[in-house]
C-alpha atoms as a PDB file:
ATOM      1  CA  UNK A   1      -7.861  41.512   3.741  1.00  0.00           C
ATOM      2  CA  UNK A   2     -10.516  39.431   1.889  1.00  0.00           C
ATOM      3  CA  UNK A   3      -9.563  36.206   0.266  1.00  0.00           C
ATOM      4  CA  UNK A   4     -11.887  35.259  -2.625  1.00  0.00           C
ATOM      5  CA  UNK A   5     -11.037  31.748  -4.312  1.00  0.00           C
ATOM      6  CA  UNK A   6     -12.282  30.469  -7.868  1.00  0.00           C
ATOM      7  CA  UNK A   7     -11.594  27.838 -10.500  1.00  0.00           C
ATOM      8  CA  UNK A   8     -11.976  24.301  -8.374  1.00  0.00           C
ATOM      9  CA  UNK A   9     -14.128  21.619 -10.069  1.00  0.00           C
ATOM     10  CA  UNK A  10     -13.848  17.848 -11.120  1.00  0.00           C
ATOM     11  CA  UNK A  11     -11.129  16.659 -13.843  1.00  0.00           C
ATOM     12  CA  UNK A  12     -10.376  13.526 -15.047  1.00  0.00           C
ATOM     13  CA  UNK A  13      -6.386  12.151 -13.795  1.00  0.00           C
ATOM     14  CA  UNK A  14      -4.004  14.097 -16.029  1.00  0.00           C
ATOM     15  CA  UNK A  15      -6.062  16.877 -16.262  1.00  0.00           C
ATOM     16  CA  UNK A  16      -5.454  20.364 -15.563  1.00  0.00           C
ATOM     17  CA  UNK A  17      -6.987  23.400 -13.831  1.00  0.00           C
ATOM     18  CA  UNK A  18      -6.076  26.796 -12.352  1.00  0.00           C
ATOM     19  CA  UNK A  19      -7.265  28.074  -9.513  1.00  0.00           C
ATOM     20  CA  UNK A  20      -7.637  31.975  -8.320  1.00  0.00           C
ATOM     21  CA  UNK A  21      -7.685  34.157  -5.431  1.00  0.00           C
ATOM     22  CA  UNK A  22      -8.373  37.903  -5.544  1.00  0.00           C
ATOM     23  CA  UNK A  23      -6.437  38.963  -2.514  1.00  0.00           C
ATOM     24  CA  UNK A  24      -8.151  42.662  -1.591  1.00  0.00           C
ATOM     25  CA  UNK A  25      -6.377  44.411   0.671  1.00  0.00           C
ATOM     26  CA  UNK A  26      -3.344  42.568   0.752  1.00  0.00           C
ATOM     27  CA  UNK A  27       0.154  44.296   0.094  1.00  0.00           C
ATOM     28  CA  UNK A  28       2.035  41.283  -2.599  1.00  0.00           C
ATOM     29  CA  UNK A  29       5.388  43.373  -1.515  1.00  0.00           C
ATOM     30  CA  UNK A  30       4.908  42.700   2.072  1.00  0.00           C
ATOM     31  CA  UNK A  31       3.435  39.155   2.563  1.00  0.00           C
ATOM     32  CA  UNK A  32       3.341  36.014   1.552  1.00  0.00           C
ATOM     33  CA  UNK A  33       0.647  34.090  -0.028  1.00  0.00           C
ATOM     34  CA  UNK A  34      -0.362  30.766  -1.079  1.00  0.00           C
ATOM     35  CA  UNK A  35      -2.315  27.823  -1.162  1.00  0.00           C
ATOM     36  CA  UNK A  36      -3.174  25.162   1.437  1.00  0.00           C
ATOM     37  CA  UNK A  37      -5.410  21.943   0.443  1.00  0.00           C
ATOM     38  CA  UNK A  38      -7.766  19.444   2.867  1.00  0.00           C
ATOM     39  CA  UNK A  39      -8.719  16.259   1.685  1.00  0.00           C
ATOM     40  CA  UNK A  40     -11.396  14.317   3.843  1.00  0.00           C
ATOM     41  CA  UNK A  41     -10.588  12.990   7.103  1.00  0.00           C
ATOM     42  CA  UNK A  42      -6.498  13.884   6.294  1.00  0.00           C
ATOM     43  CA  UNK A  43      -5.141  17.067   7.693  1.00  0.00           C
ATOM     44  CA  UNK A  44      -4.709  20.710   6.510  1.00  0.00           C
ATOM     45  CA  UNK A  45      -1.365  20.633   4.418  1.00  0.00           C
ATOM     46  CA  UNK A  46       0.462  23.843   3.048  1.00  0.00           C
ATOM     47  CA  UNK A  47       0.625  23.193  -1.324  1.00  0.00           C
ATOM     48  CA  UNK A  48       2.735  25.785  -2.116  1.00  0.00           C
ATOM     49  CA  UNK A  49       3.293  29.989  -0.805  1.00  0.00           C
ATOM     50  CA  UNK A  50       5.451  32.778  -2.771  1.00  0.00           C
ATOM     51  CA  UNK A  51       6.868  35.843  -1.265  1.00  0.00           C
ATOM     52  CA  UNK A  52       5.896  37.933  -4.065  1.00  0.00           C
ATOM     53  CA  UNK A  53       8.819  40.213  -2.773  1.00  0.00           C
ATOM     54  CA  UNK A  54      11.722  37.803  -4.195  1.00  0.00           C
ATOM     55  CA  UNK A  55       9.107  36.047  -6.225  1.00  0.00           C
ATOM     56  CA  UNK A  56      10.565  32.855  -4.870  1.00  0.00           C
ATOM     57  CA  UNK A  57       8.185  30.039  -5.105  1.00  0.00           C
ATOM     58  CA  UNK A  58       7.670  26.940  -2.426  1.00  0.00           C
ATOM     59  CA  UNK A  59       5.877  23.949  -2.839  1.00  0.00           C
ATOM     60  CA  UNK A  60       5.494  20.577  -1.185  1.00  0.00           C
ATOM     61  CA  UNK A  61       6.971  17.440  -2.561  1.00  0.00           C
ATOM     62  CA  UNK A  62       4.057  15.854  -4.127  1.00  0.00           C
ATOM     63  CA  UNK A  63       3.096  18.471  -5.967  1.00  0.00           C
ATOM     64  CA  UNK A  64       6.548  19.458  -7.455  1.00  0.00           C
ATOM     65  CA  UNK A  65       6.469  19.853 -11.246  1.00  0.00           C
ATOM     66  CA  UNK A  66       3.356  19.598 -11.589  1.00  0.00           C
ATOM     67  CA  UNK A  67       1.895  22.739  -9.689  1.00  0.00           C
ATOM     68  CA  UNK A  68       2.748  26.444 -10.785  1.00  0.00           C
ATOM     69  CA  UNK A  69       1.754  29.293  -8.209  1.00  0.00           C
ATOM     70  CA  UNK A  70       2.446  32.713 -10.060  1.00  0.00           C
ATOM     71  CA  UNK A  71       0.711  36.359  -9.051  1.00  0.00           C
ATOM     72  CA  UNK A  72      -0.393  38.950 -11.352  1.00  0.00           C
ATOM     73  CA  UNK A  73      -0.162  42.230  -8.433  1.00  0.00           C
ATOM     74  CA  UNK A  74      -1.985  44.785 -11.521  1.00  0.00           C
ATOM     75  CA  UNK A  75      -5.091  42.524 -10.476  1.00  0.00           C
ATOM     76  CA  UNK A  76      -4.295  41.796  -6.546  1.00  0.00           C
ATOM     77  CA  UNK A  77      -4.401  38.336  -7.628  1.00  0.00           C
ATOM     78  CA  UNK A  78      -2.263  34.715  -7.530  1.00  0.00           C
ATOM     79  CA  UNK A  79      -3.024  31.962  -9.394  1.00  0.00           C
ATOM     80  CA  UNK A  80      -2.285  27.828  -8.712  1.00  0.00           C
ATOM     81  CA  UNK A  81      -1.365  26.269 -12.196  1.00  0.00           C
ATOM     82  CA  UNK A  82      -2.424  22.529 -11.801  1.00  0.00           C
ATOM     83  CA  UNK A  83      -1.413  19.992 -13.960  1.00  0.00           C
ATOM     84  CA  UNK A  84      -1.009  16.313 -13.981  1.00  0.00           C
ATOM     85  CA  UNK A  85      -4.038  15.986 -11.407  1.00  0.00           C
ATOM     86  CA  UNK A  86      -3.917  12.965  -9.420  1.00  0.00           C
ATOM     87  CA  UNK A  87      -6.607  11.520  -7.772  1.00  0.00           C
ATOM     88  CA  UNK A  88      -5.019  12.282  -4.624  1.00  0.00           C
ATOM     89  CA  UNK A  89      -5.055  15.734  -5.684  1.00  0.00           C
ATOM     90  CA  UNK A  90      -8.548  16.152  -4.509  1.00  0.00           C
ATOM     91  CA  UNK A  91      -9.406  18.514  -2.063  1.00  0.00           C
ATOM     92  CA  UNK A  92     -10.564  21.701  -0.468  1.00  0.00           C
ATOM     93  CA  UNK A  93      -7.881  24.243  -1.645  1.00  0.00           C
ATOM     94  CA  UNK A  94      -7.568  27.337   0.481  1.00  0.00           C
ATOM     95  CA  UNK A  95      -5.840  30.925  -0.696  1.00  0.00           C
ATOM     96  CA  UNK A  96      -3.883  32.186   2.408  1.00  0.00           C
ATOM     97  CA  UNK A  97      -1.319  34.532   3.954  1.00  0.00           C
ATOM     98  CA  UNK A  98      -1.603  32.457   7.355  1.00  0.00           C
ATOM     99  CA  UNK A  99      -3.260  35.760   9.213  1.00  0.00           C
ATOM    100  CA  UNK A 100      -6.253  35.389   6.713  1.00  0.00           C
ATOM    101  CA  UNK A 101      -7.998  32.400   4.944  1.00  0.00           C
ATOM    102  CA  UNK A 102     -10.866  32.552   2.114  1.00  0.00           C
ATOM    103  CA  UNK A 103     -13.623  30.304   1.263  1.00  0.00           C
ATOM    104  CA  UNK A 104     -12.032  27.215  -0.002  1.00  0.00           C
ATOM    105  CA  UNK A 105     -13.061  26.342  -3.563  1.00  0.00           C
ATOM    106  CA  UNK A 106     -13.087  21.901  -4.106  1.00  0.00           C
ATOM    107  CA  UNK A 107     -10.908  20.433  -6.384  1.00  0.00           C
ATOM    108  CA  UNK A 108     -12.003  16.357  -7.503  1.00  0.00           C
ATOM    109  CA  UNK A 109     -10.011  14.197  -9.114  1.00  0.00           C
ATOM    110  CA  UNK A 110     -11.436  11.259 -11.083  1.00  0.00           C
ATOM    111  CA  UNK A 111      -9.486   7.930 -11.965  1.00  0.00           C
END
């Protein structure tokens, strides 16, 4: 399984931005997937995983209503709708399944 993240950069608060992960290898029926962030000096915190099986959605409470995570299995891929980007927002956002990990892609956040 390779992990292979996209679509970070810097928005102004209230912004919005998606981000990507081509999954290859990975069975969507099978196994979840999802998104974990890092923001400097604070610990690695899970942002939100589906289990594309039942398509049911999780996400942590700050990022509630605001974050969308969706996948799209005709192109092995699942997306993280952002919007409403808080400052606090920034970090290094990871694509996962918890076995495997890609290259984290950075997410900033200007007031």
């Amino acid at each position: 399984v390779q992990l292979q993240a996209s679509g970070g950069g810097l928005v102004q608060a209230g912004g919005s931005l998606r981000l990507s992960c081509l999954a290859s290898g990975f069975i969507f029926d099978k196994y979840a997937i999802g998104w974990f962030r890092q923001a400097p000096g604070k610990e690695r915190e899970g942002v939100s995983f589906i289990d594309s099986a039942d398509g049911n959605p999780d996400y942590v409470d700050s990022v509630k209503g605001r974050f969308t995570i969706s996948v799209d299995k005709s192109k092995n891929t699942v997306y993280l709708r952002m919007n409403s980007l808080r400052p606090e927002d920034t970090a290094l956002y990871y694509c996962t399944t918890l076995s495997y990990w890609g290259q984290g892609t950075q997410v900033t956040v200007s007031s």
